[in-house]
Protein backbone atom coordinates (compact mmCIF):
# COMPACT_ATOMS: atom_id res chain seq x y z
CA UNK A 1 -39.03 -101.48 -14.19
CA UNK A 2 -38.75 -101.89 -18.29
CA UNK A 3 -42.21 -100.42 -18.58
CA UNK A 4 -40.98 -96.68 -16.67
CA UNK A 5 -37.63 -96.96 -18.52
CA UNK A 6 -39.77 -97.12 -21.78
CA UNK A 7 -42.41 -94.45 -20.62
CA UNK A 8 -39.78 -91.78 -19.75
CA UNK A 9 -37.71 -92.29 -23.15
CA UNK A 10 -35.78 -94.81 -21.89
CA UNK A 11 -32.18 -95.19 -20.23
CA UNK A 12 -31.41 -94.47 -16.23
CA UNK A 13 -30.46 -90.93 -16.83
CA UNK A 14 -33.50 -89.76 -18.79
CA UNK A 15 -35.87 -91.95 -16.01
CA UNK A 16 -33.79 -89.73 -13.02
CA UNK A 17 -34.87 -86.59 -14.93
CA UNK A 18 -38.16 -87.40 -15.75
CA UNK A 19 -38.63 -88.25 -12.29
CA UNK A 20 -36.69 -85.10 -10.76
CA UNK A 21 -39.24 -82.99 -13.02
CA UNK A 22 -42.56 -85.06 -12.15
CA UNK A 23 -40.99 -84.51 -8.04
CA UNK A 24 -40.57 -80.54 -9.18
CA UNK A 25 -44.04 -79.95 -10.20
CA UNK A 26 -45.64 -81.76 -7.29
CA UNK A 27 -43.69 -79.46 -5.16
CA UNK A 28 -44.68 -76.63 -7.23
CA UNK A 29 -48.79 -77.58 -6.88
CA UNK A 30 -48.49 -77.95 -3.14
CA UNK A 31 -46.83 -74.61 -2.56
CA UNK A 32 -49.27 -72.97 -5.06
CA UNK A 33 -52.11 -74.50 -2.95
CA UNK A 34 -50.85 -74.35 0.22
CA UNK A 35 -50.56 -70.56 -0.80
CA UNK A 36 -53.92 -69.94 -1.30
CA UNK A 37 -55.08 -71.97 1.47
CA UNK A 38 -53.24 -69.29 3.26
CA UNK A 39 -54.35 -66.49 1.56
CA UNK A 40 -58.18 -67.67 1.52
CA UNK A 41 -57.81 -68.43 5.30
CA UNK A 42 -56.81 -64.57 6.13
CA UNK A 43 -59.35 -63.71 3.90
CA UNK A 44 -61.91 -65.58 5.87
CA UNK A 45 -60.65 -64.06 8.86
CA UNK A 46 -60.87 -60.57 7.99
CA UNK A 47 -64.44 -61.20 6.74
CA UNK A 48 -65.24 -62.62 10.22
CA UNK A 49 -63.41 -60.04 12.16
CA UNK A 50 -65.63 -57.48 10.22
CA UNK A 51 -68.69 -59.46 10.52
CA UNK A 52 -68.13 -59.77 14.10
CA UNK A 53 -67.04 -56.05 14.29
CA UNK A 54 -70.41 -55.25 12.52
CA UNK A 55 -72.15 -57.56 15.32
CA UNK A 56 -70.66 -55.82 18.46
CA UNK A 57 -71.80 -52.67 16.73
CA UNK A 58 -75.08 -53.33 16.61
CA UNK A 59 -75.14 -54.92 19.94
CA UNK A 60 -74.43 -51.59 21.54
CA UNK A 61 -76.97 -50.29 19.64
CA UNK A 62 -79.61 -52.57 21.52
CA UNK A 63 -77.95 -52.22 25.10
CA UNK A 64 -77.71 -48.54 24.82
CA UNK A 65 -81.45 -48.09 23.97
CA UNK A 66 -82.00 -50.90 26.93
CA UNK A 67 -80.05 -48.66 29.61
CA UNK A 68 -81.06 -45.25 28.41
CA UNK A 69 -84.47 -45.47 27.00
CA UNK A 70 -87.95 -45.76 28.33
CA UNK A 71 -88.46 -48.05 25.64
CA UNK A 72 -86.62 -49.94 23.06
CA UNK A 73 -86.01 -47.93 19.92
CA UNK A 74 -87.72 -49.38 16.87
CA UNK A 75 -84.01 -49.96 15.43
CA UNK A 76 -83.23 -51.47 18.39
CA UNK A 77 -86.74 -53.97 17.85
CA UNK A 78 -85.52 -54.36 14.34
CA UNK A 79 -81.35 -55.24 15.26
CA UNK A 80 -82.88 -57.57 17.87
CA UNK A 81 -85.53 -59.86 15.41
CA UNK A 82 -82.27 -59.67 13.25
CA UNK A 83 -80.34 -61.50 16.10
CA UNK A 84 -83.07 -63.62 17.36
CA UNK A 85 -83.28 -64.67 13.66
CA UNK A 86 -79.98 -66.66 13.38
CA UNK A 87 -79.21 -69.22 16.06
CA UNK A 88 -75.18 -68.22 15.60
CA UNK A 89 -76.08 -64.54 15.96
CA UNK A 90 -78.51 -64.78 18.68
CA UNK A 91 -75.72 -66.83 20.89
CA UNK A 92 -73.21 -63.71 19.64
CA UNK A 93 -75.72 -60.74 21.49
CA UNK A 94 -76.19 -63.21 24.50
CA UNK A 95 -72.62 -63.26 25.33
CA UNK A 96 -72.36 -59.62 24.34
CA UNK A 97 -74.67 -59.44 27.18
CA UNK A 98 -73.62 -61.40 29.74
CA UNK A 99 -70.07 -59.70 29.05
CA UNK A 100 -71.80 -56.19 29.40
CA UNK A 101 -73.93 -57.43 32.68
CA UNK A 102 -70.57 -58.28 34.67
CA UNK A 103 -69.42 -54.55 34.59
CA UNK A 104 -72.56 -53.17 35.89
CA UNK A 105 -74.74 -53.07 39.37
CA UNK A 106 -77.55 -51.25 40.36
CA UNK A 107 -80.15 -50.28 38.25
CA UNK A 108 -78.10 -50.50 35.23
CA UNK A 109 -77.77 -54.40 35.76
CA UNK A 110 -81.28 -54.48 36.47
CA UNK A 111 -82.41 -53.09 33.07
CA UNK A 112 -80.05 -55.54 31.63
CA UNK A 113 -81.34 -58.78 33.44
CA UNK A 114 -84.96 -57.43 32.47
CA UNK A 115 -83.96 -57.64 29.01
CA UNK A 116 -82.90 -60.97 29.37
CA UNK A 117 -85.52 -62.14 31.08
CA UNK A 118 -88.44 -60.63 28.95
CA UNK A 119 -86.84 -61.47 25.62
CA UNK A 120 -86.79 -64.92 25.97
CA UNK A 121 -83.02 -65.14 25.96
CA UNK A 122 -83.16 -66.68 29.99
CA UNK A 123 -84.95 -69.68 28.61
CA UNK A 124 -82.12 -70.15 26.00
CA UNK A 125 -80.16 -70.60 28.60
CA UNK A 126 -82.34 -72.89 30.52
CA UNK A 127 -82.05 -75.08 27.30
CA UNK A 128 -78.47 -75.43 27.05
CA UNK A 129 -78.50 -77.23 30.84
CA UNK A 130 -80.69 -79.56 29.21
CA UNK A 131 -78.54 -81.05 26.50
CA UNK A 132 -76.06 -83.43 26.88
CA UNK A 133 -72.95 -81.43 25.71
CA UNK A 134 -70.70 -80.44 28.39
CA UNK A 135 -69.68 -77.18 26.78
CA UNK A 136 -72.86 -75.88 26.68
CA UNK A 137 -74.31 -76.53 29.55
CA UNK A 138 -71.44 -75.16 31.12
CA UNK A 139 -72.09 -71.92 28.99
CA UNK A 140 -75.89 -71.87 30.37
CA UNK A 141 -74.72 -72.34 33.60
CA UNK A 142 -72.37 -69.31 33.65
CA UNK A 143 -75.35 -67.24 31.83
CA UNK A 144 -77.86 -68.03 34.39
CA UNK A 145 -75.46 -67.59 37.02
CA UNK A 146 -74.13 -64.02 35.91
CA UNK A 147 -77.76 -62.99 35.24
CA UNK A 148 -78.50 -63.85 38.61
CA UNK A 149 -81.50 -65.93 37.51
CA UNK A 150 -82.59 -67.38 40.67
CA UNK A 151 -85.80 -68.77 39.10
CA UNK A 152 -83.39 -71.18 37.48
CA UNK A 153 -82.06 -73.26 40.55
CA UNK A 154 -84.96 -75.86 40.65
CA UNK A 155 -83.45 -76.50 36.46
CA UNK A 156 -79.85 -76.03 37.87
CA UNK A 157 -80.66 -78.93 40.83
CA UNK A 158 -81.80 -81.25 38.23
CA UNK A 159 -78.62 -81.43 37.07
CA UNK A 160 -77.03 -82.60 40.55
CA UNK A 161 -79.20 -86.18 40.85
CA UNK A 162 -78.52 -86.52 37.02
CA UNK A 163 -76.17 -89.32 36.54
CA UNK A 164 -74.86 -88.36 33.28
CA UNK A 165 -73.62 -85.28 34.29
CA UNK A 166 -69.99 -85.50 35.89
CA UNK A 167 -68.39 -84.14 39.36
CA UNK A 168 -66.57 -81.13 38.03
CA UNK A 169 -70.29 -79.79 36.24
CA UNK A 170 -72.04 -80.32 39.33
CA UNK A 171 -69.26 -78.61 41.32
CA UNK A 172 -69.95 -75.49 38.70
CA UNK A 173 -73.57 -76.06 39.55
CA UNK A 174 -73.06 -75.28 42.90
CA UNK A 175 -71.02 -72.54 42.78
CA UNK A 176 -73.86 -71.31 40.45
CA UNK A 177 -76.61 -71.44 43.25
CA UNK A 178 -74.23 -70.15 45.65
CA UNK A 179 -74.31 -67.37 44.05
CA UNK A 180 -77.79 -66.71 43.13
CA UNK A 181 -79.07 -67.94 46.55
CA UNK A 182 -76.13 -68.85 49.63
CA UNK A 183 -78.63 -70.68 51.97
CA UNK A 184 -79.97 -72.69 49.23
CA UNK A 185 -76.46 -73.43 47.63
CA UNK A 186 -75.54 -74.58 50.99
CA UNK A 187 -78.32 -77.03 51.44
CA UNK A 188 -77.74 -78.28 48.03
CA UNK A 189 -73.79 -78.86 48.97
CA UNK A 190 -75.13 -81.05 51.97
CA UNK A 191 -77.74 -83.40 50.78
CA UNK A 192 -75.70 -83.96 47.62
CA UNK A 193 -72.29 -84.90 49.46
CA UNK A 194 -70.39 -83.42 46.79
CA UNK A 195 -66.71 -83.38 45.92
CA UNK A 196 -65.60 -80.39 46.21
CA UNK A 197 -61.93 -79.37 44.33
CA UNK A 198 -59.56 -77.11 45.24
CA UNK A 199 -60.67 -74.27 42.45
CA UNK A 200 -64.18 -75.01 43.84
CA UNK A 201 -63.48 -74.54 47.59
CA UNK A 202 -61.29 -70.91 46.66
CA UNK A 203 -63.77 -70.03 44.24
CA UNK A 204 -67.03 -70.13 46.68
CA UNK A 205 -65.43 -68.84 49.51
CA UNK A 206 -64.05 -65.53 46.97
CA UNK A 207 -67.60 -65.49 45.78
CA UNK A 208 -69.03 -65.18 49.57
CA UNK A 209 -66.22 -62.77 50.55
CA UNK A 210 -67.75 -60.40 47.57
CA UNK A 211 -71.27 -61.16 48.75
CA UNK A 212 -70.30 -60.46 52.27
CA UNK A 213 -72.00 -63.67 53.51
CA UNK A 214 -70.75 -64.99 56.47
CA UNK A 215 -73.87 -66.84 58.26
CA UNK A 216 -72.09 -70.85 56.73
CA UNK A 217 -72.77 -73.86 58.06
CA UNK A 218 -71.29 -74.94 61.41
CA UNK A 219 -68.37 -77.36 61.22
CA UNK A 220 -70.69 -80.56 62.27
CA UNK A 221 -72.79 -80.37 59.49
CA UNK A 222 -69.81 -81.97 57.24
CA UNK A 223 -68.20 -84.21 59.39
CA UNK A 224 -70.03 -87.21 58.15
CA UNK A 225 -69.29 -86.17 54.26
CA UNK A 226 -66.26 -87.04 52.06
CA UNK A 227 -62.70 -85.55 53.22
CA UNK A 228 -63.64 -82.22 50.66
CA UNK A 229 -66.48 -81.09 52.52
CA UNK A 230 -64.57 -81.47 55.76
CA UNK A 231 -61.86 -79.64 54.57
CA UNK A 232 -64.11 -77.01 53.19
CA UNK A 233 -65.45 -76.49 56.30
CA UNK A 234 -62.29 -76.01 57.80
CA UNK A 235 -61.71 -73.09 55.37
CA UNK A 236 -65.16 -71.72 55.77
CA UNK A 237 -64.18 -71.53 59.41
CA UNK A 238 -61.19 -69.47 58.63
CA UNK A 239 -63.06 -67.70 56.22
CA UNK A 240 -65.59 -66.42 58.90
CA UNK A 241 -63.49 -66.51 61.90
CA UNK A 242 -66.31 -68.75 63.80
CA UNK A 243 -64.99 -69.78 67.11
CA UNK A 244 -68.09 -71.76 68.03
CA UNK A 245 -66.53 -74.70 66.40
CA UNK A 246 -63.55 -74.41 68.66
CA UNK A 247 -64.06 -77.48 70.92
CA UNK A 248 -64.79 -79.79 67.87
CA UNK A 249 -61.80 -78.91 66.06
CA UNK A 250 -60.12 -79.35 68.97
CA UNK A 251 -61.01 -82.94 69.64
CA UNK A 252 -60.27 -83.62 65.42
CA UNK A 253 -56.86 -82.93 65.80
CA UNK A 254 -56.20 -86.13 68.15
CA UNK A 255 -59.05 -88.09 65.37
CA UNK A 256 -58.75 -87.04 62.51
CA UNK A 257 -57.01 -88.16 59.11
CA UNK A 258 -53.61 -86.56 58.68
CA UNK A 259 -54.47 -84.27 55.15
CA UNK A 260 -58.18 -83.52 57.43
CA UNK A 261 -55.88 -82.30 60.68
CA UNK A 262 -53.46 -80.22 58.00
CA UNK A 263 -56.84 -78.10 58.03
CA UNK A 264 -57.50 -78.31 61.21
CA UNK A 265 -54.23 -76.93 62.63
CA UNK A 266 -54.03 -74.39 60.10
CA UNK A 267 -57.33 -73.24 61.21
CA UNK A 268 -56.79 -73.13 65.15
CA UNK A 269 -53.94 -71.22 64.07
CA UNK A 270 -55.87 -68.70 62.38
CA UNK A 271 -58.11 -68.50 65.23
CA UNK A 272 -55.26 -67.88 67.56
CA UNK A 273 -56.75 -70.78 70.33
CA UNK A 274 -53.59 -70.64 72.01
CA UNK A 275 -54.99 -73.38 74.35
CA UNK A 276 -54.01 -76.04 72.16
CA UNK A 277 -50.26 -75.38 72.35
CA UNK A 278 -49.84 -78.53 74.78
CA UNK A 279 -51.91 -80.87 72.66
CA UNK A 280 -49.63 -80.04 69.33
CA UNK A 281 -46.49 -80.29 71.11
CA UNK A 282 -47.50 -83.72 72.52
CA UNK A 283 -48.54 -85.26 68.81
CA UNK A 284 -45.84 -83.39 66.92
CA UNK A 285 -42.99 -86.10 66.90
CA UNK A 286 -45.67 -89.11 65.38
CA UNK A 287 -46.81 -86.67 63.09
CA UNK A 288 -46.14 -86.85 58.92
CA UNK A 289 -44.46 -83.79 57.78
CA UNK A 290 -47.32 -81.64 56.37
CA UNK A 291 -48.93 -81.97 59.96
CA UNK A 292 -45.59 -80.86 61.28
CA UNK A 293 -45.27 -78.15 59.34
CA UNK A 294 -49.05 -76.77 60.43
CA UNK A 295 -48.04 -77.21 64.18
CA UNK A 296 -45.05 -75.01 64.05
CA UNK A 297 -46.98 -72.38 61.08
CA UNK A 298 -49.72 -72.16 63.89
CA UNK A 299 -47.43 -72.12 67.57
CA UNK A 300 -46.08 -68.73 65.45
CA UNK A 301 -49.88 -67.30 65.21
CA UNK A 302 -50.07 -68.42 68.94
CA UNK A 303 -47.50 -65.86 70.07
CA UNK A 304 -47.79 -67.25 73.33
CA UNK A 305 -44.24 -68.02 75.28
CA UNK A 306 -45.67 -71.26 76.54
CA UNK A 307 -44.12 -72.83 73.20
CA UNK A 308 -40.86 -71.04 73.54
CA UNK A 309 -38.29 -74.33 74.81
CA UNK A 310 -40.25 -76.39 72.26
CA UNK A 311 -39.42 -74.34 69.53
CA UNK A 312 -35.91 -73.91 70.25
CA UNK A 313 -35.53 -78.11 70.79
CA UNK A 314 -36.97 -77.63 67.16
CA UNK A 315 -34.78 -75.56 66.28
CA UNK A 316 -31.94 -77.48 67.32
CA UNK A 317 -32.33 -81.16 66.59
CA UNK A 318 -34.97 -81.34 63.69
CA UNK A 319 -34.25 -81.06 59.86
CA UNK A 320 -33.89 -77.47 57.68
CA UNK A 321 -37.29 -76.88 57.02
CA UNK A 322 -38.60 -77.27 60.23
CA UNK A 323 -35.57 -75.40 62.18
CA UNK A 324 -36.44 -72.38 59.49
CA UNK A 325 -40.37 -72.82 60.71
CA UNK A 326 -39.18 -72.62 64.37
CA UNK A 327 -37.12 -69.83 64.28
CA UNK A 328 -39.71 -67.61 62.65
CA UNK A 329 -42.34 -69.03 65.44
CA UNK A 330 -39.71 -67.81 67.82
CA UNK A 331 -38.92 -64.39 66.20
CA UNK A 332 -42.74 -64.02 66.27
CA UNK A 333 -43.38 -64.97 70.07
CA UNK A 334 -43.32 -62.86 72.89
CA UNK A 335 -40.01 -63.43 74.57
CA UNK A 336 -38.79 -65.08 71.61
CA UNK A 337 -35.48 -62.49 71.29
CA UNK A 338 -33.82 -64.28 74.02
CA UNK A 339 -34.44 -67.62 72.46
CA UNK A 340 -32.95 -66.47 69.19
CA UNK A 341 -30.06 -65.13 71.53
CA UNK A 342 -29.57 -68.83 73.11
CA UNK A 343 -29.53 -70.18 69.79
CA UNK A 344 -26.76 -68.02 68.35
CA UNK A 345 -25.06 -69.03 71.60
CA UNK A 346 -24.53 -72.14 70.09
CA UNK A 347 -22.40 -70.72 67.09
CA UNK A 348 -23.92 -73.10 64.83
CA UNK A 349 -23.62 -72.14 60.92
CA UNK A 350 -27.03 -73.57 59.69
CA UNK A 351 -29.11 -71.82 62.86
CA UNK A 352 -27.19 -69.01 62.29
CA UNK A 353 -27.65 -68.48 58.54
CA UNK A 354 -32.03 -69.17 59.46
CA UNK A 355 -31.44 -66.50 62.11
CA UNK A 356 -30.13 -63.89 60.39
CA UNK A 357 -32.74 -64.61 57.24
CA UNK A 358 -35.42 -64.55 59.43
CA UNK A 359 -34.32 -60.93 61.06
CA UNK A 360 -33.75 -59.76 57.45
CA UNK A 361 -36.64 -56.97 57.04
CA UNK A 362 -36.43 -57.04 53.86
CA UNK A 363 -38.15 -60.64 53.54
């Protein structure tokens, strides 16, 4: 402590100075750099936003002479060695393209894959699947797929029996050769015994709905994978509106797993198989409450009267949620106005209030 009093001139006062002035200019050299940190950082980013700018220009160059020429130009040959010549640049024109490829069909997209194809750019791709970073070979497996590179599933199915490579890639994988090839993608999905997630399940049956390809696998062909595929299956049921699976969905809902029968009912709803009205009514009170809520969301796509004094029991004695379930079953069932008239015999508030929501035609 003598040695700072001596080095700042002595005396508490003149060391509180010295040190307020020392704190000043440190404050003072931060600001000034933190300054033009900032100002070199907008600078960089303008310089990019050009350079990229300049990029996207010459990209359209290329595609335009690829869509509307016989041939390419020979300063669309000379933009392209430019590209090819900078691995940062090359992967700037492939995305251009991929980007450009997903608002075209027809013969359009076909002069666009060609380029892709002949210009080497396809086995790019190919080599990003092969590394061991999960971003790219996610990146390569979008390219391939939006190029609709079919030549690439035997690559693509290498990645499935790879051990590195983790559920949620493999599920991409999939969707992938779904797309470029539906029977194959299929077979793939069954040998594997993939899980399958949510996004994945919505996702391939979207991407089928847009390919208008209905011919999926029967039901039976996933009941002896994990709990995804059978639920999958479910869906792709729905999806297609197969009722050649009828009988064996039928017999699941007395065997199956409670989140696996969820499915089930939902789907025999869907399919209208008014048949199996007895069966849910019998399992409904040993059921958990998702299951319960599928039997009364599918007695209401029944629209059969058969249901119509279960419902209103329903109605009466269980919980809110499931007396708001069976009144709309009811208001959707054929006879079901004189149920609803029975139950606002009752003059009970709560049945009331469901009652008149339910009628409201503005919901």
């Amino acid at each position: 402590m003598v040695y700072w009093f001596t080095y700042f001139g002595g005396g508490t006062i003149k060391f509180q100075y010295s040190l307020l002035i020392f704190l000043i200019l440190i404050f003072l050299c931060v600001s000034l750099a933190f300054f033009i940190l900032i100002v070199l950082s907008i600078k960089n980013r303008r310089i990019l936003q050009k350079r990229d700018a300049n990029l996207k220009l010459n990209c359209e160059q290329i595609f335009n002479s690829v869509m509307f020429e016989e041939e390419l130009s020979s300063e669309a040959r000379r933009l392209i060695d430019n590209f090819f010549a900078n691995p940062a640049r090359k992967q700037f024109l492939l995305t251009e393209l991929v980007d450009l490829k997903k608002l075209f069909s027809g013969e359009v997209a076909d002069k666009l894959r060609d380029f892709y194809i002949n210009s080497g750019l396809v086995n790019h791709s190919i080599k990003k699947i092969k590394t061991r970073d999960r971003k790219t070979i996610l990146v390569g497996i979008e390219e391939l797929m939006e190029m609709n590179i079919t030549s690439a599933i035997p690559a693509l199915d290498s990645l499935l029996t790879s051990p590195e490579i983790d559920e949620d890639i493999k599920g991409h994988v999939h969707l992938a050769i779904l797309n470029l090839d539906p029977d194959q993608g299929f077979r793939y999905i069954n040998e594997a015994n993939s899980y399958l997630t949510e996004w994945q399940q919505l996702t391939i049956i979207a991407l089928l709905d847009r390919k208008n390809y209905f011919d999926v696998p029967y039901l039976d062909k996933w009941l002896d994978k994990n709990d995804s595929l059978i639920i999958f299956g479910c869906r792709l049921i729905r999806f297609t509106k197969s009722l050649i699976e009828i009988p064996l969905l039928t017999e699941m809902v007395s065997t199956s797993k409670p989140t696996i029968k969820v499915e089930v009912i939902k789907t025999l709803g869907v399919l209208e198989v008014n048949d199996v009205t007895p069966l849910l009514i019998e399992i409904y009170p040993y059921e958990n409450e998702e299951v319960k809520e599928a039997i009364l969301l599918a007695l209401g796509q029944f629209t059969e009267p058969a249901a119509l004094s279960f419902l209103v029991e329903c109605a009466i004695l269980d919980p809110f949620k499931y007396k708001m379930l069976a009144v709309r079953a009811i208001d959707k069932t054929e006879g079901g106005d004189d149920a609803l008239k029975q139950l606002l015999s009752l003059r009970n508030p709560e049945i009331d209030k469901i009652i008149r929501h339910v009628s409201d035609p503005r919901l």
